[in-house]
C-alpha atoms as a PDB file:
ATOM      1  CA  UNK A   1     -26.670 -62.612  22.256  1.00  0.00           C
ATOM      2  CA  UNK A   2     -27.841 -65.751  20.695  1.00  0.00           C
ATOM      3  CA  UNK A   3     -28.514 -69.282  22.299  1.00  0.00           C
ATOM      4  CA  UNK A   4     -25.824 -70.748  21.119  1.00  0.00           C
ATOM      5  CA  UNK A   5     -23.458 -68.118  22.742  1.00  0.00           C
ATOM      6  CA  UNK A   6     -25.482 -68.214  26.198  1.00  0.00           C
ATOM      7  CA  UNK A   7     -25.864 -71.773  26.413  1.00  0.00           C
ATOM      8  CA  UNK A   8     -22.422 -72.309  25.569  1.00  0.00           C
ATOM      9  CA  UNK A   9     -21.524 -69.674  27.737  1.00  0.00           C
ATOM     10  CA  UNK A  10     -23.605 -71.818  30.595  1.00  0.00           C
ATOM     11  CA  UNK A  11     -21.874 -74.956  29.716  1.00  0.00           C
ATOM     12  CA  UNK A  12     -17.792 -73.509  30.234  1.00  0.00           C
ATOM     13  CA  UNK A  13     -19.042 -72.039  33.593  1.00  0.00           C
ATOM     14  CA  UNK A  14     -20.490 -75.342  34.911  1.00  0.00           C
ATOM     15  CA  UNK A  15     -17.055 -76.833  34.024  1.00  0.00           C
ATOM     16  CA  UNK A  16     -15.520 -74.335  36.220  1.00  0.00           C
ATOM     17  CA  UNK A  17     -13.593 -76.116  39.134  1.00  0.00           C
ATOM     18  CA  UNK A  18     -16.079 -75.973  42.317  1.00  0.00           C
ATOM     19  CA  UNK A  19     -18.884 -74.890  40.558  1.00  0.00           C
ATOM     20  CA  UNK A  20     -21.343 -78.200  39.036  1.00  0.00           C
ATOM     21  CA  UNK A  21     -18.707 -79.705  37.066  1.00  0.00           C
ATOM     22  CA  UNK A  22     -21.489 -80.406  34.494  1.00  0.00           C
ATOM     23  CA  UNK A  23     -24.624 -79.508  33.009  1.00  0.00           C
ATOM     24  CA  UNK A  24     -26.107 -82.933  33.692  1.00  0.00           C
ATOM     25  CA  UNK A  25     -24.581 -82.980  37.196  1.00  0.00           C
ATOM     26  CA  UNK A  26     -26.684 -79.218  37.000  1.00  0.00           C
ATOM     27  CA  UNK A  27     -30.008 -81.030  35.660  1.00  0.00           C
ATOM     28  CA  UNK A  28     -29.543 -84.264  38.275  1.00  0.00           C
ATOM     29  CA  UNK A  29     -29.497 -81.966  41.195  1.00  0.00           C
ATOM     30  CA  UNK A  30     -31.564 -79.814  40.371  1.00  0.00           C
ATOM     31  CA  UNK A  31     -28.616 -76.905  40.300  1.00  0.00           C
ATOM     32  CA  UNK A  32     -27.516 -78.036  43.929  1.00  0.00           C
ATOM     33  CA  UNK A  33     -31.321 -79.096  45.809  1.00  0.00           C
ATOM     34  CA  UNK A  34     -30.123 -80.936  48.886  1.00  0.00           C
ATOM     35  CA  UNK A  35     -31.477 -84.069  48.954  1.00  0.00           C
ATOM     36  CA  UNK A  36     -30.929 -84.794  45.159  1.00  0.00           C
ATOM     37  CA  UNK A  37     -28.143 -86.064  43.563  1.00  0.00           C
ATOM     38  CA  UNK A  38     -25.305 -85.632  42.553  1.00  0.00           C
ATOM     39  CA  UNK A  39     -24.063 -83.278  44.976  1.00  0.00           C
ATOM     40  CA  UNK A  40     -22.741 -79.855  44.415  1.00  0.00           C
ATOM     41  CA  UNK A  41     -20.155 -77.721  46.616  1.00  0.00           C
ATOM     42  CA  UNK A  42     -22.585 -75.023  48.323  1.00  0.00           C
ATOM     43  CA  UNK A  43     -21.246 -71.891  46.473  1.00  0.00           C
ATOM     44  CA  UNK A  44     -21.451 -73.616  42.859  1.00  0.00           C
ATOM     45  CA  UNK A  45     -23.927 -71.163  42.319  1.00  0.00           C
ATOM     46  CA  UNK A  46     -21.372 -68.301  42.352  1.00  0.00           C
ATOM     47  CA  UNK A  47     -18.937 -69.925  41.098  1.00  0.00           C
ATOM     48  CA  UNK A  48     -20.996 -70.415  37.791  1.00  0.00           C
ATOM     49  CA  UNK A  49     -21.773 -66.694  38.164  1.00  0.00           C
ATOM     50  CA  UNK A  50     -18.258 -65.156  38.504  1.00  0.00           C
ATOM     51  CA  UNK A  51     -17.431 -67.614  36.078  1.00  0.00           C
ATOM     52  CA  UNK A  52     -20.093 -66.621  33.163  1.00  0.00           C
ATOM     53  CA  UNK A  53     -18.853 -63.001  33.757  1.00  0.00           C
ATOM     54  CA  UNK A  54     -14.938 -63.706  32.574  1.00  0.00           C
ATOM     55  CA  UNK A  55     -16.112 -66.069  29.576  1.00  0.00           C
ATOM     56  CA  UNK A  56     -18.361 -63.501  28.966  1.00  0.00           C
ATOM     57  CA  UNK A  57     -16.363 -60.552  28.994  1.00  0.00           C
ATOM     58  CA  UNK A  58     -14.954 -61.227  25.853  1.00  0.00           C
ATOM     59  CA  UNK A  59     -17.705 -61.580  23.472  1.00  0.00           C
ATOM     60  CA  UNK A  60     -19.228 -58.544  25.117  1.00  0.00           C
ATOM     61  CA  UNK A  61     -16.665 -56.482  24.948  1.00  0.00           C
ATOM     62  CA  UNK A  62     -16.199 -56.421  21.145  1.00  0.00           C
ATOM     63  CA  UNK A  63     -19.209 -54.322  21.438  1.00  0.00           C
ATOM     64  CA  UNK A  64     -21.317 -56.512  18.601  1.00  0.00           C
ATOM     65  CA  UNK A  65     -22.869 -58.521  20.984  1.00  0.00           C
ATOM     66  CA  UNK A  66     -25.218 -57.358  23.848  1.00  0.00           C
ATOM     67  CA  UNK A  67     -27.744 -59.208  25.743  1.00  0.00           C
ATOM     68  CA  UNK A  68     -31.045 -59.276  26.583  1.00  0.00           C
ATOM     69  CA  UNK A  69     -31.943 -60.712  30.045  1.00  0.00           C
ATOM     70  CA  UNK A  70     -35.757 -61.959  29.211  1.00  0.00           C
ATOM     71  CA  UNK A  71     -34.123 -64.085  26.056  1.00  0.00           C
ATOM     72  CA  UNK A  72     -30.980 -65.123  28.401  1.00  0.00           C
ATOM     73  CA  UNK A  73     -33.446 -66.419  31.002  1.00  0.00           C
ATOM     74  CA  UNK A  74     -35.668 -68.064  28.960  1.00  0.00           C
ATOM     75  CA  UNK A  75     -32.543 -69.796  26.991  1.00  0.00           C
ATOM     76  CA  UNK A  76     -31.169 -70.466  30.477  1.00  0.00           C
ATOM     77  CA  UNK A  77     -34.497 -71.976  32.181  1.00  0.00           C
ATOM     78  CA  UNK A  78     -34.861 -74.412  28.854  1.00  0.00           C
ATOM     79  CA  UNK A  79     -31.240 -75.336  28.731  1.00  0.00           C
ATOM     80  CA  UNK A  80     -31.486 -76.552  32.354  1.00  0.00           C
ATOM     81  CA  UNK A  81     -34.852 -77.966  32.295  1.00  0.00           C
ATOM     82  CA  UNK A  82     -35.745 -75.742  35.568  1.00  0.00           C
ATOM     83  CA  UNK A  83     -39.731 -75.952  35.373  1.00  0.00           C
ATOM     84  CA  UNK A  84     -42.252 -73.494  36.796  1.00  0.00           C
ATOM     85  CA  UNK A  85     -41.988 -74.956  40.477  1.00  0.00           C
ATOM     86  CA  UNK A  86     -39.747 -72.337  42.127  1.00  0.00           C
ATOM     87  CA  UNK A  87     -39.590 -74.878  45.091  1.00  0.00           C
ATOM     88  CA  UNK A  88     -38.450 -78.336  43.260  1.00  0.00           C
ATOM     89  CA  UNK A  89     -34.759 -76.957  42.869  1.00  0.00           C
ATOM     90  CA  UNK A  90     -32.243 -74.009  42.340  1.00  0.00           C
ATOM     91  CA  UNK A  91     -32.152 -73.838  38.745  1.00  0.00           C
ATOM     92  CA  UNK A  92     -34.758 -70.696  38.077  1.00  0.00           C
ATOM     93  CA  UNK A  93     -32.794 -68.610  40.583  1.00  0.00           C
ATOM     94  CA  UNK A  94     -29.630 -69.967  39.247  1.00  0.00           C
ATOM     95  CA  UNK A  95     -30.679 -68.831  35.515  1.00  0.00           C
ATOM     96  CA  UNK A  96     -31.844 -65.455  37.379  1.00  0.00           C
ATOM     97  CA  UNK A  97     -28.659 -64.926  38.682  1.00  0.00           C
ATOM     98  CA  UNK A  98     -26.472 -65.491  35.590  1.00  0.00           C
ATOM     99  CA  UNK A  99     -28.610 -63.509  33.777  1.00  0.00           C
ATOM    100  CA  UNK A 100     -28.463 -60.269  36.422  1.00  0.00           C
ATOM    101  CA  UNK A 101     -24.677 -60.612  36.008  1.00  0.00           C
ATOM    102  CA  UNK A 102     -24.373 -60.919  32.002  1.00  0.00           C
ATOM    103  CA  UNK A 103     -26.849 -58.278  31.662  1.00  0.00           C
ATOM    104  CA  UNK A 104     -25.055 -56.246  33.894  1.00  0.00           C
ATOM    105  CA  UNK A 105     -21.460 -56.812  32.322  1.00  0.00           C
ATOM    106  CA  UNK A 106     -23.229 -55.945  28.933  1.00  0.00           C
ATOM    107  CA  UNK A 107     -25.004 -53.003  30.235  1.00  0.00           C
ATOM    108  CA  UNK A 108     -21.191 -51.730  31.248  1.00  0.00           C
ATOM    109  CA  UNK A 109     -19.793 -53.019  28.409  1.00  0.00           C
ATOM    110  CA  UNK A 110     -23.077 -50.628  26.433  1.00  0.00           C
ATOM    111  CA  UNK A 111     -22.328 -47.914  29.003  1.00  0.00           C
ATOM    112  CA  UNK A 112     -18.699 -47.998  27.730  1.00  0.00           C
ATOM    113  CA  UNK A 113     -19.429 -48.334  24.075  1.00  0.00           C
ATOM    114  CA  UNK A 114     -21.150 -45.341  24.883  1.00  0.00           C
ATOM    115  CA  UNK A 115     -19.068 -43.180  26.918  1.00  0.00           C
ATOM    116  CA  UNK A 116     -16.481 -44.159  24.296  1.00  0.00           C
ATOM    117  CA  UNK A 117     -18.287 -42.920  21.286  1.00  0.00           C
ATOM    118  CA  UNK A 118     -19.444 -40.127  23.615  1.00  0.00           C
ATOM    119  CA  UNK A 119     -16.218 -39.362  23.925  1.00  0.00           C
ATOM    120  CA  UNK A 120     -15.043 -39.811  20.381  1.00  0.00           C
ATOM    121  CA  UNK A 121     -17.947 -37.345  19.698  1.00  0.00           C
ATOM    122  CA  UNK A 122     -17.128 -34.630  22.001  1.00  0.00           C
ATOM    123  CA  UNK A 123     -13.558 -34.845  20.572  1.00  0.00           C
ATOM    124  CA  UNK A 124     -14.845 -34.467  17.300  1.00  0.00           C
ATOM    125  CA  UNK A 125     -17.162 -31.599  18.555  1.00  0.00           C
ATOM    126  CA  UNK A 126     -14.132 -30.189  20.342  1.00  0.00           C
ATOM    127  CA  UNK A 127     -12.076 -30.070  17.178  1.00  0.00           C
ATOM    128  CA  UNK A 128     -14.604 -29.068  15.321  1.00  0.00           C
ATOM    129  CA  UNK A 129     -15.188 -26.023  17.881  1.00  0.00           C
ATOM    130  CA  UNK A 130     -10.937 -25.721  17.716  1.00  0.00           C
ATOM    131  CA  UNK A 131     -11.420 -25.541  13.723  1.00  0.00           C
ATOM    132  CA  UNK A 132     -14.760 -22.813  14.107  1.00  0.00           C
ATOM    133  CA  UNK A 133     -12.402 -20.883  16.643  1.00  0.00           C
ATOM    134  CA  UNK A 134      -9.302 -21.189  13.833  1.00  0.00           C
ATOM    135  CA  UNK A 135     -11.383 -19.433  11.593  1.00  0.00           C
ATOM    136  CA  UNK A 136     -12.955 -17.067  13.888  1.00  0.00           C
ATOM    137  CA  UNK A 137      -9.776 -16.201  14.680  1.00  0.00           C
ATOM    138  CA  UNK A 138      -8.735 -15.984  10.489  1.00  0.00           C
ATOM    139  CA  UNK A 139     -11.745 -13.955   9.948  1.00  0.00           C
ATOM    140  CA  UNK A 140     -11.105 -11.521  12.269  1.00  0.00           C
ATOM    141  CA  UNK A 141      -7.665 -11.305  11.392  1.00  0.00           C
ATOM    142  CA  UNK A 142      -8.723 -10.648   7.967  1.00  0.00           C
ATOM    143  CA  UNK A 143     -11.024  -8.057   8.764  1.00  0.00           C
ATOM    144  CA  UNK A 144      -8.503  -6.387  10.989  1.00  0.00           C
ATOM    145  CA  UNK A 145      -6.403  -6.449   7.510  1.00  0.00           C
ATOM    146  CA  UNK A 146      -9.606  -5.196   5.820  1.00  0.00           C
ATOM    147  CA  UNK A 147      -9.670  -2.282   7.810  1.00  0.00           C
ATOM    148  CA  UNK A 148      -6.583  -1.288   7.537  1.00  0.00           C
ATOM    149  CA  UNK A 149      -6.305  -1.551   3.248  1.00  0.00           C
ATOM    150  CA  UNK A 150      -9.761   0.486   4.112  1.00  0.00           C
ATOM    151  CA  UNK A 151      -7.580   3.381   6.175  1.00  0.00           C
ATOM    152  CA  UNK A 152      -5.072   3.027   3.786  1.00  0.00           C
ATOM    153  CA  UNK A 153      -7.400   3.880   0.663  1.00  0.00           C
ATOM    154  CA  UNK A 154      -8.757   6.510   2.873  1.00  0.00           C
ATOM    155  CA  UNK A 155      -5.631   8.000   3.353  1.00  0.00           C
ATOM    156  CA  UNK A 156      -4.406   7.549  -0.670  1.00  0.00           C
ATOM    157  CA  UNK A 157      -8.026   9.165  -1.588  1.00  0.00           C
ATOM    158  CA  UNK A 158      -7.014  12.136   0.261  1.00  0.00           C
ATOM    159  CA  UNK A 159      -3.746  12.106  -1.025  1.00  0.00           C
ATOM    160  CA  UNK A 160      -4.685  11.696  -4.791  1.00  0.00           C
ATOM    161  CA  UNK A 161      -6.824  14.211  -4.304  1.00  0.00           C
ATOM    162  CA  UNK A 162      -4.470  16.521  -2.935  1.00  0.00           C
ATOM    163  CA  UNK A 163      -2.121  15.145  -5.844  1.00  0.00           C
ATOM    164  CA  UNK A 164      -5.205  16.025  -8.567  1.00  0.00           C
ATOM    165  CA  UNK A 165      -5.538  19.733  -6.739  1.00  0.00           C
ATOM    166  CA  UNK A 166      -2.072  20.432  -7.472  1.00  0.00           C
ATOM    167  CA  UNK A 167      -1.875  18.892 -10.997  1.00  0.00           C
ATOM    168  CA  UNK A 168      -5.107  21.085 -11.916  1.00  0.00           C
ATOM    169  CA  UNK A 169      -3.208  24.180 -10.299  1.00  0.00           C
ATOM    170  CA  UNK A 170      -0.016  23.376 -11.754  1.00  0.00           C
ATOM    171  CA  UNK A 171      -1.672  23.373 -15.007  1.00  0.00           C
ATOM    172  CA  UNK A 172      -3.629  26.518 -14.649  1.00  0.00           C
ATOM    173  CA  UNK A 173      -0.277  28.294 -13.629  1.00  0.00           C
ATOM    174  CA  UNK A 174       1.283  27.051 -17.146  1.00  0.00           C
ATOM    175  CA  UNK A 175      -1.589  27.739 -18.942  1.00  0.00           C
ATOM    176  CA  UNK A 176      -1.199  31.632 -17.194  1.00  0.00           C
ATOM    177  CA  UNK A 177       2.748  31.516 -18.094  1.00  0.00           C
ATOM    178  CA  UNK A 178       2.266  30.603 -21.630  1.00  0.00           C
ATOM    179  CA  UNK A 179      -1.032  33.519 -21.996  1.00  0.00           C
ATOM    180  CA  UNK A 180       1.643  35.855 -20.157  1.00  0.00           C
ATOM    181  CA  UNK A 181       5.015  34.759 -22.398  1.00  0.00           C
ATOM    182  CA  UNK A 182       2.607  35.123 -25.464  1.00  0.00           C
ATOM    183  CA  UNK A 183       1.568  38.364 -24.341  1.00  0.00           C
ATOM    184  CA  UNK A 184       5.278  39.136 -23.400  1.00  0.00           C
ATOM    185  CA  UNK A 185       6.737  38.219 -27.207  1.00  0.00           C
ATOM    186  CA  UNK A 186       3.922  40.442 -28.089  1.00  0.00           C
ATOM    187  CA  UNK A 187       4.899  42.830 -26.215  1.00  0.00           C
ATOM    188  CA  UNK A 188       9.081  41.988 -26.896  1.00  0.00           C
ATOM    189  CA  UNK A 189       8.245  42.056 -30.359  1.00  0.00           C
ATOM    190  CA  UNK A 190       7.012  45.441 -30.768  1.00  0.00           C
ATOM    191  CA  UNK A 191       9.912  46.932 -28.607  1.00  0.00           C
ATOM    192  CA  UNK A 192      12.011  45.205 -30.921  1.00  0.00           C
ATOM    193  CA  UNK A 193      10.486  46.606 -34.000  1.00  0.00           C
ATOM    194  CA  UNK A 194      10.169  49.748 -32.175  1.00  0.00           C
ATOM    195  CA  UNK A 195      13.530  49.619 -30.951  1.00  0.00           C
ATOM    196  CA  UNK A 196      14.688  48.892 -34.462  1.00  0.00           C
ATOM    197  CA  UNK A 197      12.520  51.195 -36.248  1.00  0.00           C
ATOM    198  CA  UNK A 198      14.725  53.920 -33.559  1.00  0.00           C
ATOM    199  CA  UNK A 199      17.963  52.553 -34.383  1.00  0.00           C
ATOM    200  CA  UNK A 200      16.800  53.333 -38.458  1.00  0.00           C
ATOM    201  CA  UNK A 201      15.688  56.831 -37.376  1.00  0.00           C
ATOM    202  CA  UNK A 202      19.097  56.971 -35.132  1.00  0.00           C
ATOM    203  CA  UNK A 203      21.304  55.836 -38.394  1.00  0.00           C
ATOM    204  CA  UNK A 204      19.518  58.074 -40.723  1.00  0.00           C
ATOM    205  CA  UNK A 205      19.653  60.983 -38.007  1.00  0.00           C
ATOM    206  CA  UNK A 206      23.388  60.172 -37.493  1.00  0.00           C
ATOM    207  CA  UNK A 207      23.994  59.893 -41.490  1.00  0.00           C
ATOM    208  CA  UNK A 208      21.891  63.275 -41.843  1.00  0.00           C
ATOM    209  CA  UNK A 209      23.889  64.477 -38.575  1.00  0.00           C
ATOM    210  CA  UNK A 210      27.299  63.389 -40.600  1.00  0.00           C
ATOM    211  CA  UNK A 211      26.212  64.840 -43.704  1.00  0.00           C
ATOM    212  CA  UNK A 212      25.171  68.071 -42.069  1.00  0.00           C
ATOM    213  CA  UNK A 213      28.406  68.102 -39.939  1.00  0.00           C
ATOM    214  CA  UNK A 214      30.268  67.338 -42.710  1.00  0.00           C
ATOM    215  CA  UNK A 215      28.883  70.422 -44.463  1.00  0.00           C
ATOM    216  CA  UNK A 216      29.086  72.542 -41.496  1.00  0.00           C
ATOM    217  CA  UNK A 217      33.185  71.529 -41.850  1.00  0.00           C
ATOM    218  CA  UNK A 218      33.511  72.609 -45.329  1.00  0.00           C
ATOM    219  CA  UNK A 219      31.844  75.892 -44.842  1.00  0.00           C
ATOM    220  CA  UNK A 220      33.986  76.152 -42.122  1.00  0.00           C
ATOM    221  CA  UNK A 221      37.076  75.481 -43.806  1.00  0.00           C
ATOM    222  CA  UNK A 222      35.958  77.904 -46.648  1.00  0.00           C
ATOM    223  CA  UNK A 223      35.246  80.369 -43.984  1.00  0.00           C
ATOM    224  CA  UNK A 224      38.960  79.910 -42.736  1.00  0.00           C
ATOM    225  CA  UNK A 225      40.458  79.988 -45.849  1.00  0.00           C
ATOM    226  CA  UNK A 226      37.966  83.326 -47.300  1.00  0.00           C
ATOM    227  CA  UNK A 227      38.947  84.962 -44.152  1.00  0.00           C
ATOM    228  CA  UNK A 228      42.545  83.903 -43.921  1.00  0.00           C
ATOM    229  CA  UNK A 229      42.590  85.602 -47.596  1.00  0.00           C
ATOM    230  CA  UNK A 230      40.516  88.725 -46.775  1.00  0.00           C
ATOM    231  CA  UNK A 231      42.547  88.868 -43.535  1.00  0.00           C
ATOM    232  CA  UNK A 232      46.027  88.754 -45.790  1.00  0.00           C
ATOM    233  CA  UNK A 233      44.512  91.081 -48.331  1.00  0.00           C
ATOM    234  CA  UNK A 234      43.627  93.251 -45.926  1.00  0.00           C
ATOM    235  CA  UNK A 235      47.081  92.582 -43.698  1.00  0.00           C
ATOM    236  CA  UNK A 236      48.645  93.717 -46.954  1.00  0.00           C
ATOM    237  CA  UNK A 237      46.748  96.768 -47.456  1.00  0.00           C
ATOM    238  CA  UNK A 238      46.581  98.013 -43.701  1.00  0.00           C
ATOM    239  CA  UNK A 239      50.344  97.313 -43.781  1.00  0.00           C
ATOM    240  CA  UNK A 240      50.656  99.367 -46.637  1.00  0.00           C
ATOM    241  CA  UNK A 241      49.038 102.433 -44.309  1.00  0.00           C
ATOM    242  CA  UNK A 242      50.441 101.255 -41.353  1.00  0.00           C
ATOM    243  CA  UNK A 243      53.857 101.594 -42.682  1.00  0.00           C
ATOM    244  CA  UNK A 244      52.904 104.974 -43.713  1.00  0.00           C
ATOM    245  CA  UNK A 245      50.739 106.200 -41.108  1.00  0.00           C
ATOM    246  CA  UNK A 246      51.488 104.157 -37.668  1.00  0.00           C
ATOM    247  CA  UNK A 247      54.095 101.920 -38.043  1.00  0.00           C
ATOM    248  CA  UNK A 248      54.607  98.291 -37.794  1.00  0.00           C
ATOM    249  CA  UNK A 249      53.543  97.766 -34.285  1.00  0.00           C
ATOM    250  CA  UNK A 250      49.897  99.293 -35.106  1.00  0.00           C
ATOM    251  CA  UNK A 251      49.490  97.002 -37.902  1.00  0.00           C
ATOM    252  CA  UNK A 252      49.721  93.774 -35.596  1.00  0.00           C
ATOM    253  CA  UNK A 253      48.021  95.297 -33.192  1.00  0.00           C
ATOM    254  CA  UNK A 254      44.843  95.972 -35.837  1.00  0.00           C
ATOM    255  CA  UNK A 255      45.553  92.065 -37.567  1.00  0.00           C
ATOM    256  CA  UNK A 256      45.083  90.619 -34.214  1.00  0.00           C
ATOM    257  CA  UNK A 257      41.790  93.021 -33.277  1.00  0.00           C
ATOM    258  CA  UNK A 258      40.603  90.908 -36.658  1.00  0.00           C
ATOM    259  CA  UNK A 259      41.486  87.488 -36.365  1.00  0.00           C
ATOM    260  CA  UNK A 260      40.637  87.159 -33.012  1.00  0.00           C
ATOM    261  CA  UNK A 261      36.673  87.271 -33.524  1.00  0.00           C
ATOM    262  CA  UNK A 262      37.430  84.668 -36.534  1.00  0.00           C
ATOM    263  CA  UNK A 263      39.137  82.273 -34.635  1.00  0.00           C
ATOM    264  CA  UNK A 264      36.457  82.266 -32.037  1.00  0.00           C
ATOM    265  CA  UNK A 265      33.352  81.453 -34.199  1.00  0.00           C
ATOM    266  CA  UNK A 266      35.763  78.875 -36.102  1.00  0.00           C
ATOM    267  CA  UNK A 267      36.376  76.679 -32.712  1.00  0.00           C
ATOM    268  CA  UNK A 268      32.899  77.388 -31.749  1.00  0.00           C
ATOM    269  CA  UNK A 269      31.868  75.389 -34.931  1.00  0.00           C
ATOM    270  CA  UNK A 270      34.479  72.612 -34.156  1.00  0.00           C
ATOM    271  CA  UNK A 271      33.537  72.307 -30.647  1.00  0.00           C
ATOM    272  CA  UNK A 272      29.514  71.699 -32.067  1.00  0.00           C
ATOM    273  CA  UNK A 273      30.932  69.373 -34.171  1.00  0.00           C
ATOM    274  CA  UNK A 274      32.624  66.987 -31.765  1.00  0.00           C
ATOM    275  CA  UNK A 275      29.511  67.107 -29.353  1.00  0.00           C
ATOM    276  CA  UNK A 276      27.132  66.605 -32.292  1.00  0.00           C
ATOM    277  CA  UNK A 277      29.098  63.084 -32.699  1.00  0.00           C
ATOM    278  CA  UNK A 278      29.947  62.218 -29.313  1.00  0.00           C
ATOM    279  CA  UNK A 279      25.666  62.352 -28.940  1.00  0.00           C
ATOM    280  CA  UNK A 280      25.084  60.980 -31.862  1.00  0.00           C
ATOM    281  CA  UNK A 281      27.383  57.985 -30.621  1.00  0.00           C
ATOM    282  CA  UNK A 282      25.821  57.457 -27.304  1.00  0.00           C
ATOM    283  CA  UNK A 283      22.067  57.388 -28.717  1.00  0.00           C
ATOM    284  CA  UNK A 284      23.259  54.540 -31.141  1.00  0.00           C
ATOM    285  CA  UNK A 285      24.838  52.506 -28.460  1.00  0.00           C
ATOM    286  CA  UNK A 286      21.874  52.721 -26.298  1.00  0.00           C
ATOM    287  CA  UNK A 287      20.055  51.716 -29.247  1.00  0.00           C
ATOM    288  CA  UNK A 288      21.728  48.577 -30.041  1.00  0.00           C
ATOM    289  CA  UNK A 289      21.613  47.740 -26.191  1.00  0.00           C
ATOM    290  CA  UNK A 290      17.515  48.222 -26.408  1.00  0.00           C
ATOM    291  CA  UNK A 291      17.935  45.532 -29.211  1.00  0.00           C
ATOM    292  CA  UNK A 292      20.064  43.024 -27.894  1.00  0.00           C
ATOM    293  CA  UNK A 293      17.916  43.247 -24.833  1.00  0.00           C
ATOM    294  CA  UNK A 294      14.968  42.418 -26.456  1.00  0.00           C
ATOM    295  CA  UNK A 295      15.702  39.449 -28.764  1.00  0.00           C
END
């Protein structure tokens, strides 16, 4: 607080009504000495003091000015001329006194300052401890999240693993399928020939068969017809002694007696025949089955 301020401040609460009206009426009378002149209401002396505390209030409370009681008093006691003789008037207490009150109202007016900026502070701290919390709060939200994508690739390890076992056994069965189905039209492909190189043997058999059966026919045929002619040569000449010796009825008889063995061996030959093709015709569908089969 400088002197300006304080003694200014002095001079508006002098002019306060019932306090000393004056700062010269202050000097003359020695801040209200009975005795000395002029004279001052009895309680000008707090008057001045309540008063000093309202003008000052304002100026204090901006919180740029604060004051300092030595400096006020020594403003105070040169403003008013007080002296070192406690005893020749009022004015050293009355300087004490306005200087207990300003310093006072400036030490609340400091205390407030304070408490306000203490305040402001802890605010601060307390947002800052809101914002620390906030991300306390983030972080462990994002290592909750961490842990989980952790699980998770856990989890898909195991499964790709799993997934990796099966690919490696799914390729180990193909690779055993395509060794087998080699092995197999290996295998297929020498029943085939095989099967074929039968069927060949089975065609030529059959043609040899038809050839043979063929020629079995003929001589067969020749047989009948050589026999048919010895039979009639003979029918003729055994007639011939029949009709002179037995008769007609003895004559058929004897023909009969030597057709009969004839006719047997013929239809043995024809029934050889027709099983000889009725095989032969079997064993090259069954064949041609094995073929088809194997293709």
């Amino acid at each position: 607080m400088s002197k300006d301020l304080i003694e200014a401040l002095i001079t508006s609460s002098f002019s306060a009504e019932g306090s000393y009206g004056s700062v010269e009426n202050a000097r003359s009378s020695s801040c209200g000495k009975p005795g000395k002149t002029p004279r001052v209401p009895f309680d000008a002396m707090e008057v001045a003091a309540e008063k000093i505390v309202a003008l000052a209030q304002h100026d204090l409370s901006s919180g740029g000015v604060k004051s300092s009681k030595a400096d006020f008093l020594n403003i105070c006691n040169t403003f008013l001329a007080a002296g070192n003789d406690a005893f020749a008037g009022y004015c050293g207490a009355l300087c004490n006194k306005l200087a207990d009150v300003v310093q006072r109202l400036s030490d609340q007016t400091s205390s407030f300052e304070k408490s306000i900026a203490l305040r402001e502070k802890s605010a601060e701290k307390q947002q800052n401890l809101k914002d620390e919390q906030k991300k306390m709060e983030q972080c462990q939200q994002a290592k909750q999240s961490l842990d989980k994508l952790q699980k998770y690739l856990e989890s898909l390890d195991v499964e790709i693993e799993k997934k990796h076992k099966a690919v490696r056994k799914a390729e180990f069965d193909l690779d055993v399928a395509q060794h087998n189905a080699a092995d197999l039209l290996k295998s297929n492909h020498s029943n085939v020939q095989k099967a074929r190189e039968a069927l060949a043997a089975v065609t030529k058999d059959e043609n040899e068969f038809v050839d043979q059966t063929g020629t079995a026919a003929e001589v067969v045929h020749r047989g009948l017809r050589d026999a048919e002619e010895e039979l009639f040569l003979k029918h003729l000449d055994e007639r011939a002694r029949a009709l002179t010796l037995k008769g007609e009825h003895q004559a058929a008889h004897d023909q009969k007696e030597f057709l009969q063995p004839m006719q047997i061996k013929a239809q043995k030959l024809l029934t050889d025949l027709e099983q000889y093709q009725q095989a032969a015709k079997f064993y090259r569908k069954a064949v041609a089955k094995l073929v088809s089969e194997h293709q």
